[in-house]
C-alpha atoms as a PDB file:
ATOM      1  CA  UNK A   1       0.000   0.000   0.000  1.00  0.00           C
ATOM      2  CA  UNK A   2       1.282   3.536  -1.017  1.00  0.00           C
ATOM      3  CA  UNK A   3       1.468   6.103   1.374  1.00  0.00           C
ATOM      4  CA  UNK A   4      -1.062   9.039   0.893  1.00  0.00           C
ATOM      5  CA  UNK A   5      -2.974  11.877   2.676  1.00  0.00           C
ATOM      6  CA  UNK A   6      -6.430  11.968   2.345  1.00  0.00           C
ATOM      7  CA  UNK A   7      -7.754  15.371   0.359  1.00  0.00           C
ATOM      8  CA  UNK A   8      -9.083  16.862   3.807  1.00  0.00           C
ATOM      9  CA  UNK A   9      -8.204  20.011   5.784  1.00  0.00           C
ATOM     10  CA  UNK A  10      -8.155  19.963   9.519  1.00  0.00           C
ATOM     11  CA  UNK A  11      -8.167  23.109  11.308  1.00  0.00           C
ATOM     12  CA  UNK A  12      -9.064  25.156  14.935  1.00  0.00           C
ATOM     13  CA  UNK A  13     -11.572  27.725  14.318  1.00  0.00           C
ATOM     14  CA  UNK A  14     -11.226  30.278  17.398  1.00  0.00           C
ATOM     15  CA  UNK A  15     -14.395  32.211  17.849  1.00  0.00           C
ATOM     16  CA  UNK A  16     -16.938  33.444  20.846  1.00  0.00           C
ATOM     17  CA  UNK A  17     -20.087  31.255  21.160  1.00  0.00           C
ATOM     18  CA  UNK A  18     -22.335  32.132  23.662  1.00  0.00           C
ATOM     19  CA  UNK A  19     -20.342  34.938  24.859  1.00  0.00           C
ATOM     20  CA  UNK A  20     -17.178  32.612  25.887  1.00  0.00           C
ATOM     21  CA  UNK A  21     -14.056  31.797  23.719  1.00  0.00           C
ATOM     22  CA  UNK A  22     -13.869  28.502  21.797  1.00  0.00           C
ATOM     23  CA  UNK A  23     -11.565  26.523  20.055  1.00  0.00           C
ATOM     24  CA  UNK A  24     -13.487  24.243  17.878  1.00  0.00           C
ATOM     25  CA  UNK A  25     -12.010  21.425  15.302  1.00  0.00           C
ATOM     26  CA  UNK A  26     -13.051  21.489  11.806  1.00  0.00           C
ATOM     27  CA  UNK A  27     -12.455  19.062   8.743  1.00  0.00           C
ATOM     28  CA  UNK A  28     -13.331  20.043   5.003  1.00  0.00           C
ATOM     29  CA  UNK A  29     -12.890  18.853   1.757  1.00  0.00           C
ATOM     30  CA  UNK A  30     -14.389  20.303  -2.104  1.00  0.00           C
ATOM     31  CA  UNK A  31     -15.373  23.215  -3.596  1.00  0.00           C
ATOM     32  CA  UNK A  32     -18.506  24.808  -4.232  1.00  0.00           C
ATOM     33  CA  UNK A  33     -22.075  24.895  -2.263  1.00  0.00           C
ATOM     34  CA  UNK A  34     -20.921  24.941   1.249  1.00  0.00           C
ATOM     35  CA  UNK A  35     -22.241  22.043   2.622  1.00  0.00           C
ATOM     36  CA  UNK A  36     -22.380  22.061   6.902  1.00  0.00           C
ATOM     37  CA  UNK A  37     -22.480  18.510   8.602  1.00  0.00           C
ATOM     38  CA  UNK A  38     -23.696  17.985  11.814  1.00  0.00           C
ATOM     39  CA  UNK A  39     -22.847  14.518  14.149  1.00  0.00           C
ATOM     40  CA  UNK A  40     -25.122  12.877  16.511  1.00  0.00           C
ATOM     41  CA  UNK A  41     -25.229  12.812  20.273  1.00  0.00           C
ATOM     42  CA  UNK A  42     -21.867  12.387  22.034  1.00  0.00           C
ATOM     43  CA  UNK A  43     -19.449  11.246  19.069  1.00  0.00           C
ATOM     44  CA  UNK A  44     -17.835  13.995  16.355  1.00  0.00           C
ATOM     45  CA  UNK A  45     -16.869  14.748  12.802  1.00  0.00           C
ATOM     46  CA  UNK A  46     -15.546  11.652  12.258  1.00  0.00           C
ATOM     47  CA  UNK A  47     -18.705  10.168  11.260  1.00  0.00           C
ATOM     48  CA  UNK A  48     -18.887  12.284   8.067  1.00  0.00           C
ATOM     49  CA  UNK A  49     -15.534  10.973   6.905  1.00  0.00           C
ATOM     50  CA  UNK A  50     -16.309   9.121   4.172  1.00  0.00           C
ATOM     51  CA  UNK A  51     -18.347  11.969   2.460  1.00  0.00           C
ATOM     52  CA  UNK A  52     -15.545  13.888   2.945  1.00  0.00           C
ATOM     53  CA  UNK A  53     -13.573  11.711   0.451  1.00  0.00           C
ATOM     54  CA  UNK A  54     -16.820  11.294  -1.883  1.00  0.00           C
ATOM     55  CA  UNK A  55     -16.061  12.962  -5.120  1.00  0.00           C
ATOM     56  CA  UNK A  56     -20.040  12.669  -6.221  1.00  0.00           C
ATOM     57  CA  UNK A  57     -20.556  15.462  -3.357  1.00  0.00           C
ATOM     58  CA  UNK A  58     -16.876  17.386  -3.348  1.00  0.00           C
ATOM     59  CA  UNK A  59     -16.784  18.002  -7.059  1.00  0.00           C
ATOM     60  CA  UNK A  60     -20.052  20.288  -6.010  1.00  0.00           C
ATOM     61  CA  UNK A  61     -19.969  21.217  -2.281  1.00  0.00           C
ATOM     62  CA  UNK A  62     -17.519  22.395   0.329  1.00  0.00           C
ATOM     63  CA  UNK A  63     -18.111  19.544   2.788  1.00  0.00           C
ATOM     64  CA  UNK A  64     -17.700  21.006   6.376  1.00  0.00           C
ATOM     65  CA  UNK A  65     -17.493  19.030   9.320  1.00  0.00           C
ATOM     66  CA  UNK A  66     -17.221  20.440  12.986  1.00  0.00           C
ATOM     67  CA  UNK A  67     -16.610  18.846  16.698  1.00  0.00           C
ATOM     68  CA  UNK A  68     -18.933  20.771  18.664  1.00  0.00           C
ATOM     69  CA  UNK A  69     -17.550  21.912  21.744  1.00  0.00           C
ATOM     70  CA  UNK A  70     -16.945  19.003  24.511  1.00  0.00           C
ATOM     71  CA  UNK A  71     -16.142  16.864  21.412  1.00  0.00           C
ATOM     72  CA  UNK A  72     -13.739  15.084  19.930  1.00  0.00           C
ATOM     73  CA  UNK A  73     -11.168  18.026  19.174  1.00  0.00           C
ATOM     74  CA  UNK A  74     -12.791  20.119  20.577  1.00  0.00           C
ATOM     75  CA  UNK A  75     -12.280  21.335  23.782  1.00  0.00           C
ATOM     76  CA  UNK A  76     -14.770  22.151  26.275  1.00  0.00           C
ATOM     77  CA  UNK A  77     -14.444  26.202  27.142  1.00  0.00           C
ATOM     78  CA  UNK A  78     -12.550  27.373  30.139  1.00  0.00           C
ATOM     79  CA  UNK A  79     -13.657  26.338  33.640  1.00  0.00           C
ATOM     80  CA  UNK A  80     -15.521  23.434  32.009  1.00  0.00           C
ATOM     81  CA  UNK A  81     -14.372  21.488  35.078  1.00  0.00           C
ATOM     82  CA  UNK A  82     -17.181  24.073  37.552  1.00  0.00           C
ATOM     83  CA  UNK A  83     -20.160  22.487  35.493  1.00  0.00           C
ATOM     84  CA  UNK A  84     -22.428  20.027  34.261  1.00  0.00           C
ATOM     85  CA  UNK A  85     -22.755  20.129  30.270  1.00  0.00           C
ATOM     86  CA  UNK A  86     -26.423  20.376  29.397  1.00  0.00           C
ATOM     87  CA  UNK A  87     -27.218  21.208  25.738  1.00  0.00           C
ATOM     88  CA  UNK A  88     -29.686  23.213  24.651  1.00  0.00           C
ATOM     89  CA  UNK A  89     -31.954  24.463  22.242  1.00  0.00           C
ATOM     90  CA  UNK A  90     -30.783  27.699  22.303  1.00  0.00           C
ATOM     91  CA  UNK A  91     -27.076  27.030  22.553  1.00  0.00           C
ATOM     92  CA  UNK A  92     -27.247  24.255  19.690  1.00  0.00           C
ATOM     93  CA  UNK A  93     -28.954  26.996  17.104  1.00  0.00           C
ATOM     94  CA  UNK A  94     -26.294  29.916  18.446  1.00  0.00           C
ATOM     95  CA  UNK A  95     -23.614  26.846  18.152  1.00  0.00           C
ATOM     96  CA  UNK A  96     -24.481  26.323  14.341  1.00  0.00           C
ATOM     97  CA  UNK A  97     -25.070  30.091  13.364  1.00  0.00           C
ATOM     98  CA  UNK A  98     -21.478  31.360  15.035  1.00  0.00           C
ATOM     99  CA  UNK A  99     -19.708  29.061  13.147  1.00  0.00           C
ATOM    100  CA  UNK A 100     -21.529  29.258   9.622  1.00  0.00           C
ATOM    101  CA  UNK A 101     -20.940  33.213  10.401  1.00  0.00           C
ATOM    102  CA  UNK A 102     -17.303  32.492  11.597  1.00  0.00           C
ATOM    103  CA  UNK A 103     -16.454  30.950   8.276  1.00  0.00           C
ATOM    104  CA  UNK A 104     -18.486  33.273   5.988  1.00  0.00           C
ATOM    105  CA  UNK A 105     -20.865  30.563   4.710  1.00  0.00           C
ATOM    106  CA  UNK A 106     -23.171  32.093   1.976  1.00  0.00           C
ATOM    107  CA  UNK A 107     -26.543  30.152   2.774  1.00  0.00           C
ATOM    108  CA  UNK A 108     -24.764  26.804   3.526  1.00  0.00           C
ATOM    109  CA  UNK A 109     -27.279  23.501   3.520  1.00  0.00           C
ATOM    110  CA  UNK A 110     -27.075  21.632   6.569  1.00  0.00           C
ATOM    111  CA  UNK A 111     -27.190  18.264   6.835  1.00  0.00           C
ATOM    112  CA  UNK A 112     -27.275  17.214  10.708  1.00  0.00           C
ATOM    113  CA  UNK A 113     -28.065  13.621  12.073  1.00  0.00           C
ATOM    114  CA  UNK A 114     -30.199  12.485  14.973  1.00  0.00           C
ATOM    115  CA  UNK A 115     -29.819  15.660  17.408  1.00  0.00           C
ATOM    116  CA  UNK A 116     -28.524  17.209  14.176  1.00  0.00           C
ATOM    117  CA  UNK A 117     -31.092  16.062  12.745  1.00  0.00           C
ATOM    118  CA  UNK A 118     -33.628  17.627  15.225  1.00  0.00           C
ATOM    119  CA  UNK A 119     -31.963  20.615  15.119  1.00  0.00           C
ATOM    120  CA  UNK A 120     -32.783  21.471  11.568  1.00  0.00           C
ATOM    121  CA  UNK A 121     -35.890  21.354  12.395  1.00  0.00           C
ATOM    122  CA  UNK A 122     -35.473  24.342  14.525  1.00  0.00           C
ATOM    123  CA  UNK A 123     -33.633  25.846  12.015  1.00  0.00           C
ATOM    124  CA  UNK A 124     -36.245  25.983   9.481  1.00  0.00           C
ATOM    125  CA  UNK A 125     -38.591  27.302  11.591  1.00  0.00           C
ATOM    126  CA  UNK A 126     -36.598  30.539  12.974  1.00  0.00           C
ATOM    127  CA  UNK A 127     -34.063  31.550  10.360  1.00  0.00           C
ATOM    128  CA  UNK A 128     -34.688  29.243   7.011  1.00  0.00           C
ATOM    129  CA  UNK A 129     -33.766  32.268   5.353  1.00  0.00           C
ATOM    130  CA  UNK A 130     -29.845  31.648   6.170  1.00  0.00           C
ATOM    131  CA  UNK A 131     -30.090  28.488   4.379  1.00  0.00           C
ATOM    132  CA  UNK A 132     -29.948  26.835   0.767  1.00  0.00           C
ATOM    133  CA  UNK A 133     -31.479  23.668   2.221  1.00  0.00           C
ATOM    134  CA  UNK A 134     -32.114  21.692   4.970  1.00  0.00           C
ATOM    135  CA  UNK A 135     -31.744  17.980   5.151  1.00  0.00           C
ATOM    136  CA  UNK A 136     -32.325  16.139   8.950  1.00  0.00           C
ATOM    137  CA  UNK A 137     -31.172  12.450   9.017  1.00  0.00           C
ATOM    138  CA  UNK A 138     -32.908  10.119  11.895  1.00  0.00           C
ATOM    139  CA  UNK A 139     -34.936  13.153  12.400  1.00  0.00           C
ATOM    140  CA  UNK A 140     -38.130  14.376  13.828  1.00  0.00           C
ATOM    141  CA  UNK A 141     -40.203  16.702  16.172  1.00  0.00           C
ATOM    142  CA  UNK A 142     -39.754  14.082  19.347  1.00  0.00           C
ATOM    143  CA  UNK A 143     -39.742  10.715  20.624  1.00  0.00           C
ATOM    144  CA  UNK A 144     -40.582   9.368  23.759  1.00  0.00           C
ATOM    145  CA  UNK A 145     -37.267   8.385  26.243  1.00  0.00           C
ATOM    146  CA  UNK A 146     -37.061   4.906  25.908  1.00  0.00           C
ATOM    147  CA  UNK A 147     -33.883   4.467  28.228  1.00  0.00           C
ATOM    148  CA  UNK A 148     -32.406   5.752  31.756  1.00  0.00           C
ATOM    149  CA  UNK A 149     -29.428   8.447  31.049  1.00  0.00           C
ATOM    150  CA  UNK A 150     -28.313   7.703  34.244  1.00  0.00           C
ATOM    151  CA  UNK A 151     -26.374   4.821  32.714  1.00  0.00           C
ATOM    152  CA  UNK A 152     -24.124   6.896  30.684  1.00  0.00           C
ATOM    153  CA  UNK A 153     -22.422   8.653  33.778  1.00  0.00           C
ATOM    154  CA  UNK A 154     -21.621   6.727  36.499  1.00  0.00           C
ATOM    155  CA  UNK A 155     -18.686   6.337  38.604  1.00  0.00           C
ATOM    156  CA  UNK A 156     -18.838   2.213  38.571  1.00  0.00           C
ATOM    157  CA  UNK A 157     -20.078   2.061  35.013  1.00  0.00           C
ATOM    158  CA  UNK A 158     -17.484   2.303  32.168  1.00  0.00           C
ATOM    159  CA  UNK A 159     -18.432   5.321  30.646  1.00  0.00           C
ATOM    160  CA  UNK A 160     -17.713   4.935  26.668  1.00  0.00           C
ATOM    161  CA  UNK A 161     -18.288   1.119  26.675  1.00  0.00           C
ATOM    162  CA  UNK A 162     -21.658   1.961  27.806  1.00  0.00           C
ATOM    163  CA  UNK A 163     -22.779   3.886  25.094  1.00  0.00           C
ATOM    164  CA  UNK A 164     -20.967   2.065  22.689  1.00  0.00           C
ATOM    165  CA  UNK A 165     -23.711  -1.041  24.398  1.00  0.00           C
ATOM    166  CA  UNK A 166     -26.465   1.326  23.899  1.00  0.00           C
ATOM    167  CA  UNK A 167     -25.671   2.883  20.357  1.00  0.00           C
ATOM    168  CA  UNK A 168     -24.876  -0.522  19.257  1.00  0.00           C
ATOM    169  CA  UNK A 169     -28.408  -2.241  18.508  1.00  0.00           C
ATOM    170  CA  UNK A 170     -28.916   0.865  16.592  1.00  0.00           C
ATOM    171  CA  UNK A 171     -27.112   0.247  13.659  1.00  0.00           C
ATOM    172  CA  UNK A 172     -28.358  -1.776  10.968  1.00  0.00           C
ATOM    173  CA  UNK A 173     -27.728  -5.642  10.235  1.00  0.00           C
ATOM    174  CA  UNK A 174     -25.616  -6.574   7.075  1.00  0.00           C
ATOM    175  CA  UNK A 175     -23.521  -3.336   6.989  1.00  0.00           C
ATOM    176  CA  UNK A 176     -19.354  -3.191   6.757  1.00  0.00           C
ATOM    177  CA  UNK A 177     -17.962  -4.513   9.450  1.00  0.00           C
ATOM    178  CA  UNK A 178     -15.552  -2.086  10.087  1.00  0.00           C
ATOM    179  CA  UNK A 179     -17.788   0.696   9.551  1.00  0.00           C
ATOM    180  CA  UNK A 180     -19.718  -0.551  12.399  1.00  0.00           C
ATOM    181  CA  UNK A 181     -16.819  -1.020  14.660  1.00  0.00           C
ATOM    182  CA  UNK A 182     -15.717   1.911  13.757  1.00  0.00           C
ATOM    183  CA  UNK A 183     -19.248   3.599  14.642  1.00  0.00           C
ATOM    184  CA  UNK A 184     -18.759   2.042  18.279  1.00  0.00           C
ATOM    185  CA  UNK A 185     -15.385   3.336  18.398  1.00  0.00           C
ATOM    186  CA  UNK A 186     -15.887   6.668  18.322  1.00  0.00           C
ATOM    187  CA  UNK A 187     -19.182   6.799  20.766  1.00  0.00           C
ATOM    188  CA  UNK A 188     -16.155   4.774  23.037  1.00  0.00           C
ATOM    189  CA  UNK A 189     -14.008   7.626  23.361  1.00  0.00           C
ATOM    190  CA  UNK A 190     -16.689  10.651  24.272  1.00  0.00           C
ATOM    191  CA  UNK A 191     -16.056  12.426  27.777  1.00  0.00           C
ATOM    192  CA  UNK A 192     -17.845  11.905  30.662  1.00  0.00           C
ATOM    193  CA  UNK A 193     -20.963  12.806  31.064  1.00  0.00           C
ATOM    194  CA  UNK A 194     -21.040  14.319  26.995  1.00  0.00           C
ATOM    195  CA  UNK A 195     -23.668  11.882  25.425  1.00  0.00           C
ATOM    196  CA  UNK A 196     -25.814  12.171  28.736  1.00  0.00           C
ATOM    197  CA  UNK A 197     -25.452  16.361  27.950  1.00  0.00           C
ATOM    198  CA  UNK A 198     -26.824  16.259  24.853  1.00  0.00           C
ATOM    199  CA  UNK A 199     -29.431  13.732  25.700  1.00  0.00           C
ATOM    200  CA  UNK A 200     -30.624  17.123  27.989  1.00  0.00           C
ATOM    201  CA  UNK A 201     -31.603  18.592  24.083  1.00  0.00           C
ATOM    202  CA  UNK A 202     -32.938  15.451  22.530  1.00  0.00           C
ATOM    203  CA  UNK A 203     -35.175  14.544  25.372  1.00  0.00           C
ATOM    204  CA  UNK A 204     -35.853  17.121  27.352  1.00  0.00           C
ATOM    205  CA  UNK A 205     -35.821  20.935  25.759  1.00  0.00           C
ATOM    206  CA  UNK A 206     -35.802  20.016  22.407  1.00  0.00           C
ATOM    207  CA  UNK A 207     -39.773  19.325  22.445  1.00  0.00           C
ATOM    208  CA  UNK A 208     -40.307  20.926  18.826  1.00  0.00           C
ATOM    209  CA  UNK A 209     -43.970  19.216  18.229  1.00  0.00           C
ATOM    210  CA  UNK A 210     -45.488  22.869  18.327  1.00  0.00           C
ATOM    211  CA  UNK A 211     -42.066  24.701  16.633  1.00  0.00           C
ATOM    212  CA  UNK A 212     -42.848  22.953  13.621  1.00  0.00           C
ATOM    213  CA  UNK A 213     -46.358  24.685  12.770  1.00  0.00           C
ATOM    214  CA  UNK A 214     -44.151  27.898  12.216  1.00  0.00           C
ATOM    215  CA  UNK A 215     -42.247  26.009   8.666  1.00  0.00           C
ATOM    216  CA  UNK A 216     -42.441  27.067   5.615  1.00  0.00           C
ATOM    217  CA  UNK A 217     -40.422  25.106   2.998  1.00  0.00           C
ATOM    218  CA  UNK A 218     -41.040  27.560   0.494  1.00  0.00           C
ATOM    219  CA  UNK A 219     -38.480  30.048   2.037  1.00  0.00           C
ATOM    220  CA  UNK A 220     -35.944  27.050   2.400  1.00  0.00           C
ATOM    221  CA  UNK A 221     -36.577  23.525   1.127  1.00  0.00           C
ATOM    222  CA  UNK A 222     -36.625  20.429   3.802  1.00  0.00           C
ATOM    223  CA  UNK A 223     -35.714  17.115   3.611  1.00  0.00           C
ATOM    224  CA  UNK A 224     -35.903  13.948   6.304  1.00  0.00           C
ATOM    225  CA  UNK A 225     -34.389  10.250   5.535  1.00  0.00           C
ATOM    226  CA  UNK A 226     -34.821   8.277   7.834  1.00  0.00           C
ATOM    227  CA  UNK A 227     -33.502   4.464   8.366  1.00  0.00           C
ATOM    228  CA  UNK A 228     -35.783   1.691   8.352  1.00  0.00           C
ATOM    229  CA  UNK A 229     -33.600  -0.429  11.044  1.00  0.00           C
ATOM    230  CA  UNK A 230     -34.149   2.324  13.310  1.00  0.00           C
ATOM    231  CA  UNK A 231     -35.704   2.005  16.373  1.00  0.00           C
ATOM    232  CA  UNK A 232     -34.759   5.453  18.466  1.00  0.00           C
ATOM    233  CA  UNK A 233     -35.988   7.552  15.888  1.00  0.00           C
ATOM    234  CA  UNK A 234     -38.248   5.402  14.194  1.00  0.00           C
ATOM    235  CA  UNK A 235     -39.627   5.505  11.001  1.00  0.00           C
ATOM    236  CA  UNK A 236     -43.141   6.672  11.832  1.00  0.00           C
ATOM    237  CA  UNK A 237     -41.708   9.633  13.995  1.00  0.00           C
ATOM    238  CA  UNK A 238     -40.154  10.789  10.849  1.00  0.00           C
ATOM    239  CA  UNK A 239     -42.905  10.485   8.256  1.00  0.00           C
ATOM    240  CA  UNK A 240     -45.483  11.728  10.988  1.00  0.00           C
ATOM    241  CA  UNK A 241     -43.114  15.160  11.433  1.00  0.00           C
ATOM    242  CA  UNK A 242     -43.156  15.431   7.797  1.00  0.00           C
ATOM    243  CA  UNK A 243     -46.934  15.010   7.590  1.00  0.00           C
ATOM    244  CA  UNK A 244     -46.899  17.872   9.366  1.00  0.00           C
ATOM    245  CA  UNK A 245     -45.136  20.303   7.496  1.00  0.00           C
ATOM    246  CA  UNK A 246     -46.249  21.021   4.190  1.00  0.00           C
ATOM    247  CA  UNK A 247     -43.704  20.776   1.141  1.00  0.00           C
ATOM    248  CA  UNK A 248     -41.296  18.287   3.541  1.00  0.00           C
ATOM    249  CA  UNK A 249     -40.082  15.747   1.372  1.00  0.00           C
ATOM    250  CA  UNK A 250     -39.248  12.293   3.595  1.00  0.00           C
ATOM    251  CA  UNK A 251     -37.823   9.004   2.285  1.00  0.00           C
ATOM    252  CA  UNK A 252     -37.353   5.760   4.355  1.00  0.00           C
ATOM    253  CA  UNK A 253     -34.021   4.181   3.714  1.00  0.00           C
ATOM    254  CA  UNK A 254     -33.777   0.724   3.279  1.00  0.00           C
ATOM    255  CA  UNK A 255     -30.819  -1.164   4.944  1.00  0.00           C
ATOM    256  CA  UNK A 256     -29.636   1.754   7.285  1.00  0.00           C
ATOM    257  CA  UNK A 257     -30.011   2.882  11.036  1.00  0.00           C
ATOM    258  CA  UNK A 258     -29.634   5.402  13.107  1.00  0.00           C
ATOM    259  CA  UNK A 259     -25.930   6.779  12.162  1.00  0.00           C
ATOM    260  CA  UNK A 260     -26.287   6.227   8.131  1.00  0.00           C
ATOM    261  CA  UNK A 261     -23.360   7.920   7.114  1.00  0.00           C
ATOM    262  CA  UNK A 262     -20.623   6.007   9.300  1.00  0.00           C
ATOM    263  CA  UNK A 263     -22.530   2.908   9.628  1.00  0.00           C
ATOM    264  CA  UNK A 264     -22.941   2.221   5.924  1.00  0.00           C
ATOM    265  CA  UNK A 265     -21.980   5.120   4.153  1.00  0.00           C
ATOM    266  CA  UNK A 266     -22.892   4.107   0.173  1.00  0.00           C
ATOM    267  CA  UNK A 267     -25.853   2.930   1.005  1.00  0.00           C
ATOM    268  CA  UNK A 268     -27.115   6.977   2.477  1.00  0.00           C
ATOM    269  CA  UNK A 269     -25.278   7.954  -0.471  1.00  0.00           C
ATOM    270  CA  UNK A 270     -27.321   6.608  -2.535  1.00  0.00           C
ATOM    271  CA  UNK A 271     -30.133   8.111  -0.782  1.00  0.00           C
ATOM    272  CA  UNK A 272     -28.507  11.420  -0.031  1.00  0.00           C
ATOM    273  CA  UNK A 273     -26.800  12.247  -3.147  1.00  0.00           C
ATOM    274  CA  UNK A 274     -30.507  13.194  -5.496  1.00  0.00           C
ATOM    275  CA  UNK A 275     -31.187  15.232  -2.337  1.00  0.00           C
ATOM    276  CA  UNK A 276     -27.813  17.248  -2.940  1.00  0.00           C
ATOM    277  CA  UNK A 277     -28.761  17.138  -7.013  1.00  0.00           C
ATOM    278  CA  UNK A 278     -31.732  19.033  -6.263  1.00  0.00           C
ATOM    279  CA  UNK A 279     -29.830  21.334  -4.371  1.00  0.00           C
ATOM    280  CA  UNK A 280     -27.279  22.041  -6.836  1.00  0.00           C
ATOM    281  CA  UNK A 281     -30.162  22.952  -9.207  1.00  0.00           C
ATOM    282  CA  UNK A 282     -30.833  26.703  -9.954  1.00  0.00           C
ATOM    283  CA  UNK A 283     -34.135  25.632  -9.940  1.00  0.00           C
ATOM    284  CA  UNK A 284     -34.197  24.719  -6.488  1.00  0.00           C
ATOM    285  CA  UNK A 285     -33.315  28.266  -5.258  1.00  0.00           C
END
């Protein structure tokens, strides 16, 4: 095997968020529409590497993937150590807008998964007009808690393996091996108590059943995919959030669960990639 870098850019983005200083890790790769990824609950960037090295999506769109803050690379902010990380509503939409303003992104499309993909949802209903599209993967208004957080931050209780445990049965059967394992591995290495934190958004103050009366795709166009091996966002949660907004478009995807772009990345590609055509289209503005 040759030697070779991959054709992505790592860098530290310093910036204010929430009126404290960050340092928050960023990987990119193409040119053209920028195109802002967001990970799911308690892993990072990572997941989106393979569509960083997909050619189908890079020859068009400036693939941007960030660590939010507590993260992989990303540090959490000074005198992290005094508190409890709870995120929130508020702080995930001023999260997303300080860094798409940070890097000058001219109406970037966002493609978030599970709490990313909840977030867009918020998105579209208070500032669609910053965005070229929005596209929410494992996403929907709510779901019910079907498990105790308490698990995923305990002093006897390893924390990583844990949620690794959890995450695990939420991936789909008949996917690469390694891309599962490799899944597991990053939800392994989160810091204490991170997962549980963001669980604070997904299940707690991030009820957006009545937020999502106030959409309107026609001032920025919506899309939810949703895998069919799913079982935390399920399905039905999915195409009953898009009943509810007119002009959402929603596809089930076959063979996929709940982190489709690291668990089985050509598979959502195949799903993903007419989404992103429709973008591209002048049509679609």
């Amino acid at each position: 095997m040759t030697a070779a870098f991959d054709p992505i850019t790592g860098r530290y983005l310093r910036l204010e968020i929430g009126g404290r200083s960050h340092r928050v890790y960023i990987e990119e790769a193409g040119e053209g529409i920028p195109l802002l990824c967001l990970h799911t609950a308690g892993a990072d960037g990572r997941q989106y590497r393979d569509m960083l090295l997909d050619r189908k999506v890079t020859d068009r769109f400036r693939v941007i993937a960030f660590d939010m803050p507590w993260h992989g690379k990303s540090s959490p902010p000074e005198g992290f150590q005094n508190e409890e990380y709870q995120l929130s509503t508020r702080a995930y939409v001023e999260l997303i807008l300080a860094v798409s303003e940070a890097l000058e992104l001219d109406q970037p499309v966002v493609l978030g998964c599970s709490i990313g993909g909840r977030i867009v949802l918020q998105l579209a209903a208070e500032c669609p007009e910053r965005f070229r599209g929005l596209i929410g993967a494992q996403g929907a208004a709510w779901q019910d808690p079907w498990y105790d957080t308490d698990w995923l931050h305990r002093a006897d209780v390893h924390g990583g393996e844990v949620c690794a445990a959890l995450i695990s049965g939420l991936i789909a059967a008949g996917g690469p091996e390694a891309a599962r394992h490799e899944t597991l591995w990053h939800y392994m290495q989160g810091g204490p108590g991170v997962f549980k934190g963001d669980l604070w958004f997904y299940r707690v103050d991030g009820d957006l059943r009545d937020t999502i009366a106030k959409i309107d795709t026609e001032k920025c166009p919506l899309w939810l995919l949703s895998g069919e091996y799913d079982y935390s966002c399920r399905p039905e949660d999915t195409l009953a959030t898009a009943d509810a907004i007119p002009g959402c478009k929603a596809v089930v995807m076959e063979r996929l669960g709940h982190f489709p772009m690291s668990e089985n990345y050509e598979q959502f590609a195949a799903y993903l990639r007419p989404v992103l055509d429709e973008i591209a289209m002048p049509a679609s503005r």
